[in-house]
C-alpha atoms as a PDB file:
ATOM      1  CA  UNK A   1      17.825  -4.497  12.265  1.00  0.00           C
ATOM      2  CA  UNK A   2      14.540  -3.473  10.099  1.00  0.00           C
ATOM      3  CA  UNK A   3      12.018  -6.193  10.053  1.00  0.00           C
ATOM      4  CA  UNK A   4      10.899  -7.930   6.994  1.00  0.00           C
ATOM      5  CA  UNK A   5       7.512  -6.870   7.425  1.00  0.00           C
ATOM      6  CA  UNK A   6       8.490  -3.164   7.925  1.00  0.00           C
ATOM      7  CA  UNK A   7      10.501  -3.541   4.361  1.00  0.00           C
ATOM      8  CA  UNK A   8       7.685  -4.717   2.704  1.00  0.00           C
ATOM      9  CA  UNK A   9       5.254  -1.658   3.892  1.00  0.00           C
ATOM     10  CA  UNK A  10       7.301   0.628   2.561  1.00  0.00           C
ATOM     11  CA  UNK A  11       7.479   1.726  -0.890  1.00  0.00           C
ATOM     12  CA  UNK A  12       9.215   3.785  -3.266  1.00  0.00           C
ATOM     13  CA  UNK A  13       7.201   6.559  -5.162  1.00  0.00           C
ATOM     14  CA  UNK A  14       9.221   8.807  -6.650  1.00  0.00           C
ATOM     15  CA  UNK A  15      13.124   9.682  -5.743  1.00  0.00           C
ATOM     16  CA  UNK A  16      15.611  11.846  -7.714  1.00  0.00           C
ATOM     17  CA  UNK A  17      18.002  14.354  -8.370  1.00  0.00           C
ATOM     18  CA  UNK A  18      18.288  17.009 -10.683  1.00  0.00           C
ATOM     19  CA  UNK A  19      20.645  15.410 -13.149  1.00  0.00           C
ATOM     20  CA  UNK A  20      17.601  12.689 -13.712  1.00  0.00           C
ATOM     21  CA  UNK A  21      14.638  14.416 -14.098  1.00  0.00           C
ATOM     22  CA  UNK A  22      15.155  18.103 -15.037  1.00  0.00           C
ATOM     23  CA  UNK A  23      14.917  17.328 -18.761  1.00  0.00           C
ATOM     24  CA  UNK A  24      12.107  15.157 -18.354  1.00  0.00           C
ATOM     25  CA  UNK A  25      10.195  17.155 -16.176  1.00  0.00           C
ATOM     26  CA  UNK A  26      10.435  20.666 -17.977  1.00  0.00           C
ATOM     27  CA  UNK A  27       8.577  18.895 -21.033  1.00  0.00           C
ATOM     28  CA  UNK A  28       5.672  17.710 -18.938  1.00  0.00           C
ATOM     29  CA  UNK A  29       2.753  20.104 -18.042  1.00  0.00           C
ATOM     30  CA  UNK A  30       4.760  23.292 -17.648  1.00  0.00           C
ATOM     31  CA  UNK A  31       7.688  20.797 -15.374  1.00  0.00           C
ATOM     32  CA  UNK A  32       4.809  19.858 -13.257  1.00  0.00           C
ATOM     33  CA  UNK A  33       4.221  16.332 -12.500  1.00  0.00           C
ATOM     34  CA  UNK A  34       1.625  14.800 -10.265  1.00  0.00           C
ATOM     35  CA  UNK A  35       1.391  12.034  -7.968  1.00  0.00           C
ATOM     36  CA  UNK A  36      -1.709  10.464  -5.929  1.00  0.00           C
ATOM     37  CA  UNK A  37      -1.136   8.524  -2.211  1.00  0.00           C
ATOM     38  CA  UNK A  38      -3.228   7.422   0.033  1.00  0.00           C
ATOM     39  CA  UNK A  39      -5.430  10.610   1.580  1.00  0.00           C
ATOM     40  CA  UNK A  40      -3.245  13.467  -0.776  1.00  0.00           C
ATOM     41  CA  UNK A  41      -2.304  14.768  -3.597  1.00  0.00           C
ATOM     42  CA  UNK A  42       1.505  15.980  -4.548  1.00  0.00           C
ATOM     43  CA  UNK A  43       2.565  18.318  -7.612  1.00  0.00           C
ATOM     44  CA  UNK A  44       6.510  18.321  -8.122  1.00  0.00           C
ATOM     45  CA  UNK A  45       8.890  20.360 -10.582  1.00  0.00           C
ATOM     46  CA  UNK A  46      12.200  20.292 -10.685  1.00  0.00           C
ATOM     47  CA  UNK A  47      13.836  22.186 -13.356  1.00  0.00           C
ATOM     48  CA  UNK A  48      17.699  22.440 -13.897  1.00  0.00           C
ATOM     49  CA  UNK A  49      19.887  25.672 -14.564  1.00  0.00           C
ATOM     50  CA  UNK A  50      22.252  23.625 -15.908  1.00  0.00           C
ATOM     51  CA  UNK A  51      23.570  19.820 -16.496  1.00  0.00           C
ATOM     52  CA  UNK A  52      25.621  20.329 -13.422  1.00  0.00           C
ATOM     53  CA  UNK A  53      23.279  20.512 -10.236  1.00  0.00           C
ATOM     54  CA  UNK A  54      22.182  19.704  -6.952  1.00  0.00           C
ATOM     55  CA  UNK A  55      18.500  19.531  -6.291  1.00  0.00           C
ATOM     56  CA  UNK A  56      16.923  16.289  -5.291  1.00  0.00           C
ATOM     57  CA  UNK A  57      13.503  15.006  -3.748  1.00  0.00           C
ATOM     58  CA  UNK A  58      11.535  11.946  -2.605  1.00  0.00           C
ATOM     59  CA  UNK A  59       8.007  10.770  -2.243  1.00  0.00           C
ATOM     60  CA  UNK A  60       8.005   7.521  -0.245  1.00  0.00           C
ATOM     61  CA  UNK A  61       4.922   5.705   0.729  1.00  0.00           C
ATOM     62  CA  UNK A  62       5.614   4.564   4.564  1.00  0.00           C
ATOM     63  CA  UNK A  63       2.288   2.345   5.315  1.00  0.00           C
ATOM     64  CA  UNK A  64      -0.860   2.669   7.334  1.00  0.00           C
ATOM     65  CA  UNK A  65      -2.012   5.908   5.271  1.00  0.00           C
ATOM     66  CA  UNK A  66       1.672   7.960   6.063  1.00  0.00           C
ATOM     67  CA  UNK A  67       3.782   8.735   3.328  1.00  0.00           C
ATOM     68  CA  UNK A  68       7.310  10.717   3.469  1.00  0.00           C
ATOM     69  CA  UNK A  69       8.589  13.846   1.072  1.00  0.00           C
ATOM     70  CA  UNK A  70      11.406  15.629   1.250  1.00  0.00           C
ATOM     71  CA  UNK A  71      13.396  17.816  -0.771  1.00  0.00           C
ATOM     72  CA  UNK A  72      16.992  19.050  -0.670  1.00  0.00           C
ATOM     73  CA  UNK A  73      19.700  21.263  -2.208  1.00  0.00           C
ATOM     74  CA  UNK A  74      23.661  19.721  -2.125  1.00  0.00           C
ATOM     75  CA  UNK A  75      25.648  23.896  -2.131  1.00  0.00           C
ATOM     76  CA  UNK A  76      27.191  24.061  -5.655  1.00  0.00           C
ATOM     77  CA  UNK A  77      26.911  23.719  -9.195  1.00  0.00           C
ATOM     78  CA  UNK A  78      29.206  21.900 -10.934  1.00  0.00           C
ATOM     79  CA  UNK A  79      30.839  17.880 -11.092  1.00  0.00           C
ATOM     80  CA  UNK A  80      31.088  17.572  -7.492  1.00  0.00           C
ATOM     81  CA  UNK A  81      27.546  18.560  -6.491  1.00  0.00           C
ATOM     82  CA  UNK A  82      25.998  16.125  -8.476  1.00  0.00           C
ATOM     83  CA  UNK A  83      28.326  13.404  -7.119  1.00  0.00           C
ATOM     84  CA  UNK A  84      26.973  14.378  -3.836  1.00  0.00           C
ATOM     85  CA  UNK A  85      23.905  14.993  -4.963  1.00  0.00           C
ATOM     86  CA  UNK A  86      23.565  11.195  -6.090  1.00  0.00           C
ATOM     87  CA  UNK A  87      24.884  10.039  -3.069  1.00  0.00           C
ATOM     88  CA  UNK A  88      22.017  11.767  -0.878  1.00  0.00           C
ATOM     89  CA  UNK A  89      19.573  10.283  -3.310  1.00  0.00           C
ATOM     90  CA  UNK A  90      21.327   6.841  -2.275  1.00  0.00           C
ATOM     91  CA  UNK A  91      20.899   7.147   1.202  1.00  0.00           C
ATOM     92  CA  UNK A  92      18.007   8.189   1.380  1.00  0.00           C
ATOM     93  CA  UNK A  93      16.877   4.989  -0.749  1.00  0.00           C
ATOM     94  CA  UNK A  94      18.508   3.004   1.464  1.00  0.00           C
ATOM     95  CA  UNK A  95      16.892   4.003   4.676  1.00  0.00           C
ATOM     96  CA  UNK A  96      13.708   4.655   3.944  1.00  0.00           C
ATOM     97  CA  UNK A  97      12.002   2.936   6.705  1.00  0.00           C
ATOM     98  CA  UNK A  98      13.796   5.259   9.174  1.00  0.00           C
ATOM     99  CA  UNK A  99      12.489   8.489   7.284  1.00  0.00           C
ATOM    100  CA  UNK A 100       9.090   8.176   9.926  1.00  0.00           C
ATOM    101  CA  UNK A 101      11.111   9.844  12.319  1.00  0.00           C
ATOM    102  CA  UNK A 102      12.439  12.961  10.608  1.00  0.00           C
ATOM    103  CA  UNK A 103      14.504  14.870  13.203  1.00  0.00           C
ATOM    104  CA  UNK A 104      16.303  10.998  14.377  1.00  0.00           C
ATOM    105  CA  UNK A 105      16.835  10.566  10.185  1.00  0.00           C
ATOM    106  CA  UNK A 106      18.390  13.735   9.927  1.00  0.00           C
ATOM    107  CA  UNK A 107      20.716  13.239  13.197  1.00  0.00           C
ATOM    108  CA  UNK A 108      21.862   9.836  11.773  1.00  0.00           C
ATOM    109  CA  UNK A 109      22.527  11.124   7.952  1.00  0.00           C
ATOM    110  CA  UNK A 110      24.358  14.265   9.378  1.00  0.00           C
ATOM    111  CA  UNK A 111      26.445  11.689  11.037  1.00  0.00           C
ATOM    112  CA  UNK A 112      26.976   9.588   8.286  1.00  0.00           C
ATOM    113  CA  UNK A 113      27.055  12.430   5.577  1.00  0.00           C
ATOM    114  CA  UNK A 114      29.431  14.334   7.108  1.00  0.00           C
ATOM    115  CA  UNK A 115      32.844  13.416   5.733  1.00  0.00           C
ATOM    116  CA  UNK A 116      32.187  12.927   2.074  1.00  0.00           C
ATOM    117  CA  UNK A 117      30.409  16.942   2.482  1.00  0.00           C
ATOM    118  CA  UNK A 118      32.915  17.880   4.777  1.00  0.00           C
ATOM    119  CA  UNK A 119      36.104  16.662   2.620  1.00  0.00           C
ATOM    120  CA  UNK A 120      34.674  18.737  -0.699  1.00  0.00           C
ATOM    121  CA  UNK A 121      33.731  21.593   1.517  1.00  0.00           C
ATOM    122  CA  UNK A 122      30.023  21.341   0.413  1.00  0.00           C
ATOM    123  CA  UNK A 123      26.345  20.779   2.498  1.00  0.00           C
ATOM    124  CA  UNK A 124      23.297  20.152   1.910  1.00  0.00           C
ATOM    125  CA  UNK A 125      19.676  21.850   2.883  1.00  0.00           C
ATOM    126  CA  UNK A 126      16.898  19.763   3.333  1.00  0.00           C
ATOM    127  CA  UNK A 127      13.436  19.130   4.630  1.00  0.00           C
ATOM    128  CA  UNK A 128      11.333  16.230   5.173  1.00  0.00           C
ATOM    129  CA  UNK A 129       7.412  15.750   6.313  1.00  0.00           C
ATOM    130  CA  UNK A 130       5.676  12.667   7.403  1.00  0.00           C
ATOM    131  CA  UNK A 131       1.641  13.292   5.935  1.00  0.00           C
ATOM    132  CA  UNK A 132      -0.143  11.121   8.208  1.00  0.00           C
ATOM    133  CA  UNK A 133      -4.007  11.157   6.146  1.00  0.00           C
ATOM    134  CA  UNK A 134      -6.049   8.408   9.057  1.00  0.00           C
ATOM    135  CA  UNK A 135      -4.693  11.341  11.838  1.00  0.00           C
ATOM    136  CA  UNK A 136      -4.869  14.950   9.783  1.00  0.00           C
ATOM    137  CA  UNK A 137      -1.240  15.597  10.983  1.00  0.00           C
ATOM    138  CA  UNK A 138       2.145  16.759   9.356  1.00  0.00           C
ATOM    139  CA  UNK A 139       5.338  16.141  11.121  1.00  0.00           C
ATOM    140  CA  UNK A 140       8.340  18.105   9.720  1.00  0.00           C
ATOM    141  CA  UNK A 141      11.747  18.640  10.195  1.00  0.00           C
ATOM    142  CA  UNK A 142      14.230  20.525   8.251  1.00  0.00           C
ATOM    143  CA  UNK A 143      18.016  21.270   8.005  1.00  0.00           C
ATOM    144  CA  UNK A 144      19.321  24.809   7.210  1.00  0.00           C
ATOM    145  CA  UNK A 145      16.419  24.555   4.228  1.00  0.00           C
ATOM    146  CA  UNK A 146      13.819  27.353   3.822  1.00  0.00           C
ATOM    147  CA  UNK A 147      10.620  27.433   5.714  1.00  0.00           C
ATOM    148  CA  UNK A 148       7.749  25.272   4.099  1.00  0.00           C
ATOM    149  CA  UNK A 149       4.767  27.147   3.806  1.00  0.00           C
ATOM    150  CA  UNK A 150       1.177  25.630   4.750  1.00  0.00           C
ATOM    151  CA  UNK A 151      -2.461  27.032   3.134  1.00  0.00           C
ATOM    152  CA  UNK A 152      -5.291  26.533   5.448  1.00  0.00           C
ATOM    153  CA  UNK A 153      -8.138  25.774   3.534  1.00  0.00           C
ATOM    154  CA  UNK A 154     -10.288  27.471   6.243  1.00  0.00           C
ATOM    155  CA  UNK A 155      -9.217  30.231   8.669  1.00  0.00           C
ATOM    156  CA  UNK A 156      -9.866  32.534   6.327  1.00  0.00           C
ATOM    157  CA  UNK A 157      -6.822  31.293   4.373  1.00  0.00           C
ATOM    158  CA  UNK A 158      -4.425  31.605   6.508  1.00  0.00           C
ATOM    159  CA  UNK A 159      -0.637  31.079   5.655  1.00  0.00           C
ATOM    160  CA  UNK A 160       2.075  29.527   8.303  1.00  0.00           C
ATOM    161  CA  UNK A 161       5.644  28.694   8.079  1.00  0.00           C
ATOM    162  CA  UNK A 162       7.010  26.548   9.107  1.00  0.00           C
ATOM    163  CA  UNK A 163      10.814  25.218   9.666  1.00  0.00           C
ATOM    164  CA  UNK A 164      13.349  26.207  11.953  1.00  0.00           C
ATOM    165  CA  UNK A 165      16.140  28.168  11.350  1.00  0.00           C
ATOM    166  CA  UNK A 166      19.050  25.100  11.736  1.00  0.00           C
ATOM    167  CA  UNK A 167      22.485  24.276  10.368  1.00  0.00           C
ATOM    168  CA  UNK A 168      22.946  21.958   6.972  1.00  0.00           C
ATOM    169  CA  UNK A 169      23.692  18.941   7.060  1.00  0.00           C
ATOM    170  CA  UNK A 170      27.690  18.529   6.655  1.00  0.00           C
ATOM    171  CA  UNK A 171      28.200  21.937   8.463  1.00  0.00           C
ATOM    172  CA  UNK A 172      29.012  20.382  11.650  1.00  0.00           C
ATOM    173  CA  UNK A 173      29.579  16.650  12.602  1.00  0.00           C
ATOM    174  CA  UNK A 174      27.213  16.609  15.740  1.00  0.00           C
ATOM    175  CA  UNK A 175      23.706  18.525  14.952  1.00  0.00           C
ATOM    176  CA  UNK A 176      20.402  18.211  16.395  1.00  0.00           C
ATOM    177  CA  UNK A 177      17.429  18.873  14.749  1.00  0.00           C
ATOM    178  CA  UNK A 178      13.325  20.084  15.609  1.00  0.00           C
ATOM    179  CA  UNK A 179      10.704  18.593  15.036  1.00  0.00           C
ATOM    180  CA  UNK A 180       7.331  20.172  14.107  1.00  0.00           C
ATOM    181  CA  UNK A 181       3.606  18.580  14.027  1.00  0.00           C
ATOM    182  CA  UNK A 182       0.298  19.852  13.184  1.00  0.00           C
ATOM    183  CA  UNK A 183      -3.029  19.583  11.877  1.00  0.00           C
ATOM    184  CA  UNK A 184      -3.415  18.950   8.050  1.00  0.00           C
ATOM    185  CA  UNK A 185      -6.967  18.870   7.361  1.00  0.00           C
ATOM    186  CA  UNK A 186      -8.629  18.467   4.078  1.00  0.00           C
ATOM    187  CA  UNK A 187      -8.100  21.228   1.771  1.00  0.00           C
ATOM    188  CA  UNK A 188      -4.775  22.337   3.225  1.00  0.00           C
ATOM    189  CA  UNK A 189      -1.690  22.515   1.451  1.00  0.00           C
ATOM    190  CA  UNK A 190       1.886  22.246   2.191  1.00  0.00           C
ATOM    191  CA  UNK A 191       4.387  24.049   0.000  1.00  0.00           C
ATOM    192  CA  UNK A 192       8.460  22.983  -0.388  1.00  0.00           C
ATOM    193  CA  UNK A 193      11.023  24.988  -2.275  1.00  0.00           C
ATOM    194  CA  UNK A 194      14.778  24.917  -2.513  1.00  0.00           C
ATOM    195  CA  UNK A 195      15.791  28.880  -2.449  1.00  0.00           C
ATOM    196  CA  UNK A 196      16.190  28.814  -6.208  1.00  0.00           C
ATOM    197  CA  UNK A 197      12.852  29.922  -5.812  1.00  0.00           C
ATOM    198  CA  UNK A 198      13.026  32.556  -3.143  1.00  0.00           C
ATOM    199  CA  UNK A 199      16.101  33.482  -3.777  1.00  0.00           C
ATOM    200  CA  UNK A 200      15.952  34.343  -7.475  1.00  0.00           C
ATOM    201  CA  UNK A 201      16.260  38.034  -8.155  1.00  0.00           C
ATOM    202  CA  UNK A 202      14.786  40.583 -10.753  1.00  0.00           C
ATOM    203  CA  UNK A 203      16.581  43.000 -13.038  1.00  0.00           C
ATOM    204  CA  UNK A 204      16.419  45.880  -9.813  1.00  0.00           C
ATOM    205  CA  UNK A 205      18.534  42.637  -7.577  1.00  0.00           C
ATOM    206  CA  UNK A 206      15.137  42.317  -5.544  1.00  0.00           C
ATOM    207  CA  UNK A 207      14.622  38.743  -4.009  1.00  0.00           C
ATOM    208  CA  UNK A 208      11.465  36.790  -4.745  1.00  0.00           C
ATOM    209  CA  UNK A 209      11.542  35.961  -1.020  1.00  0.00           C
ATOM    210  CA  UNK A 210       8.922  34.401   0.569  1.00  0.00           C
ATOM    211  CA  UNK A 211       6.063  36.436   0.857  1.00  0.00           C
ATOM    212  CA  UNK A 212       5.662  36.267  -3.467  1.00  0.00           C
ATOM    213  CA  UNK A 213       6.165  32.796  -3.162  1.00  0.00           C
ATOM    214  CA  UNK A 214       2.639  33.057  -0.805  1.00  0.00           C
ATOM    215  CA  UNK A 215       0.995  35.330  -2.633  1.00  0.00           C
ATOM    216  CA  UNK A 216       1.819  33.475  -5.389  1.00  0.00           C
ATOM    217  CA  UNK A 217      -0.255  30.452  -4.576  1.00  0.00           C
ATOM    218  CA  UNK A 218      -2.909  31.528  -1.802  1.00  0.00           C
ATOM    219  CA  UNK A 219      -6.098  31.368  -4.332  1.00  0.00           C
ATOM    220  CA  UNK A 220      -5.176  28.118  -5.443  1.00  0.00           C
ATOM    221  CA  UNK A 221      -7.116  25.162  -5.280  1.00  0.00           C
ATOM    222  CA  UNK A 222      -5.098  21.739  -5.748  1.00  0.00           C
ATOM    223  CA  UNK A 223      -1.702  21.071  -5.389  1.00  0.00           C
ATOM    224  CA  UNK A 224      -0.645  20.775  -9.588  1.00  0.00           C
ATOM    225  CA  UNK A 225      -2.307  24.624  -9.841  1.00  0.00           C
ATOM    226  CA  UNK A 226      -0.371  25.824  -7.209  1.00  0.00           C
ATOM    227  CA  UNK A 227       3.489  24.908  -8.685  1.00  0.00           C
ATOM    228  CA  UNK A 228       2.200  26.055 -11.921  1.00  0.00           C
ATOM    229  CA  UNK A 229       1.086  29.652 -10.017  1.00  0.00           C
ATOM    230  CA  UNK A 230       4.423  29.922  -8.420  1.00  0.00           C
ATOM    231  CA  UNK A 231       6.564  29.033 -11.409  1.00  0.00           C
ATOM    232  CA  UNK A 232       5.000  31.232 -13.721  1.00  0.00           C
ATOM    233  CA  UNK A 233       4.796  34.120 -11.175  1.00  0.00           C
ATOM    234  CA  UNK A 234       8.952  33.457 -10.880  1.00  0.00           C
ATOM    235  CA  UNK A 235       9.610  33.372 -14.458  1.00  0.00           C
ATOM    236  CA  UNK A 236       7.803  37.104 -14.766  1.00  0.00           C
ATOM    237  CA  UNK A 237       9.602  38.334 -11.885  1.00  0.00           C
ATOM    238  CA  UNK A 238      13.252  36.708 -12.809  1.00  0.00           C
ATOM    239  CA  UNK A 239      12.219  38.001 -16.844  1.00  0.00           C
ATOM    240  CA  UNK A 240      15.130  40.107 -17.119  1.00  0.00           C
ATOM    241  CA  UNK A 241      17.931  37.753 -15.342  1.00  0.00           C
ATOM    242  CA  UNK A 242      20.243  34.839 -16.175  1.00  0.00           C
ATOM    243  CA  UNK A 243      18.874  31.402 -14.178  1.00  0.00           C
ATOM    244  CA  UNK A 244      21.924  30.775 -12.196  1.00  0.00           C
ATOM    245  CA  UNK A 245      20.154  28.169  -9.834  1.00  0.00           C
ATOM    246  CA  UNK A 246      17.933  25.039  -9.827  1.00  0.00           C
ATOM    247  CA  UNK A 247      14.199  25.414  -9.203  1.00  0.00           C
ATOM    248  CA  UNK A 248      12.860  22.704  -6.966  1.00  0.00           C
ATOM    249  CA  UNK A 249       8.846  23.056  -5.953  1.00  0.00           C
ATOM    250  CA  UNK A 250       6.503  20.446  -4.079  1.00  0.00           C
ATOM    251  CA  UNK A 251       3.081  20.814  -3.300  1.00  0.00           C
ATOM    252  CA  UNK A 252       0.849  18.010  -1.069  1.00  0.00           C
ATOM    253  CA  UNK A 253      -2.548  18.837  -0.602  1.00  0.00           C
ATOM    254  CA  UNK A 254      -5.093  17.330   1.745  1.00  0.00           C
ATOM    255  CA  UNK A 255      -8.076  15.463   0.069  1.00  0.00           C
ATOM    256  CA  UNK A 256     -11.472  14.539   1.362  1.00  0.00           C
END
């Protein structure tokens, strides 16, 4: 049983799915908005393909300077995706306190996920960090979702992904999942996408991939900047082709 005092620590930031923010957020900045916790900053978009999706994310403040994000992607777009898509968004609410422990979260929600995705035929990618700002560390753990991507502020910029390849959740009812920390220090950056973004193709059927989605953003500087670079470098490279898929981009920097 959660304690009382562990309930009141933890507090809700920002949590939704497509069908609730797409319209409001593709108005805003360019579909960026931007959120301030303790010891970072965060830069989210989320814009629909259409009124029938399955993109959703989270920012959730955890206590003593540690704050959760994730982001996730229900397989599908039409009536039942978004039903599932809500009911992610509602578990997650609902056991928020447990979200400190990614890999253990993940276990548990595959569990308890797994017949309503399993009965529809559907799953659902995801990928959740723990930004810890008093220790410098991310922990991250992710399920059949693409690999975040982290910005070193020094190293002579260097790029890492990170994310193991894994099942989603639904795909099987008994799944493990890894676990990941490192060093975030000040200046770094920490990019989550849902593969609207790398997997959107141009005119010639080439994939954005990956390595434009790092090119896209390595000069950067701030985490708001860095969505706006990678949307805007998608739109020109997806010019010529119908958006089939939702577009689902979070960036956490490091501050001082």
């Amino acid at each position: 049983m959660k304690s009382e005092n562990n309930r009141q620590r933890t507090s809700l930031i920002s949590i939704a799915d497509v069908l609730k923010t797409g319209d409001r957020m593709s108005t805003q900045d360019s579909g960026v908005l931007g959120f301030l916790v303790p010891g970072f900053e965060i830069a989210v978009s989320v814009l629909p393909a259409s009124h029938q999706g399955g993109d959703v994310y989270g920012i959730i403040f955890l206590g003593q300077s540690r704050t959760a994000v994730f982001i996730g992607d229900v397989a599908g777009h039409d009536f039942s995706s978004s039903i599932l898509a809500t009911s992610v968004i509602d578990y997650f609410e609902k056991n928020m306190e447990d979200l400190q422990f990614p890999n253990i979260f993940y276990k548990k929600a595959n569990r308890d996920l797994y017949r309503s995705f399993s009965s529809v035929g559907r799953f659902f990618t995801t990928a959740l960090c723990v930004l810890d700002a008093e220790n410098s560390m991310v922990t991250y753990s992710s399920a059949g979702h693409p690999p975040a991507l982290i910005f070193r502020s020094g190293d002579n910029g260097k790029i890492e992904a990170i994310g193991e390849k894994m099942l989603p959740i639904g795909f099987e009812k008994e799944l493990s999942f890894p676990l990941t920390d490192t060093h975030f220090g000040p200046g770094d950056r920490i990019m989550m996408y849902t593969d609207g973004i790398s997997s959107g193709r141009n005119s010639d059927n080439e994939e954005f991939g990956m390595d434009r989605i790092a090119a896209s953003s390595s000069k950067c500087d701030g985490a708001r900047p860095s969505v706006k670079s990678l949307l805007s470098a998608h739109d020109e490279f997806c010019l010529d082709t119908p958006e089939i898929d939702d577009r689902t981009i979070i960036c956490v920097m490091r501050k001082d």
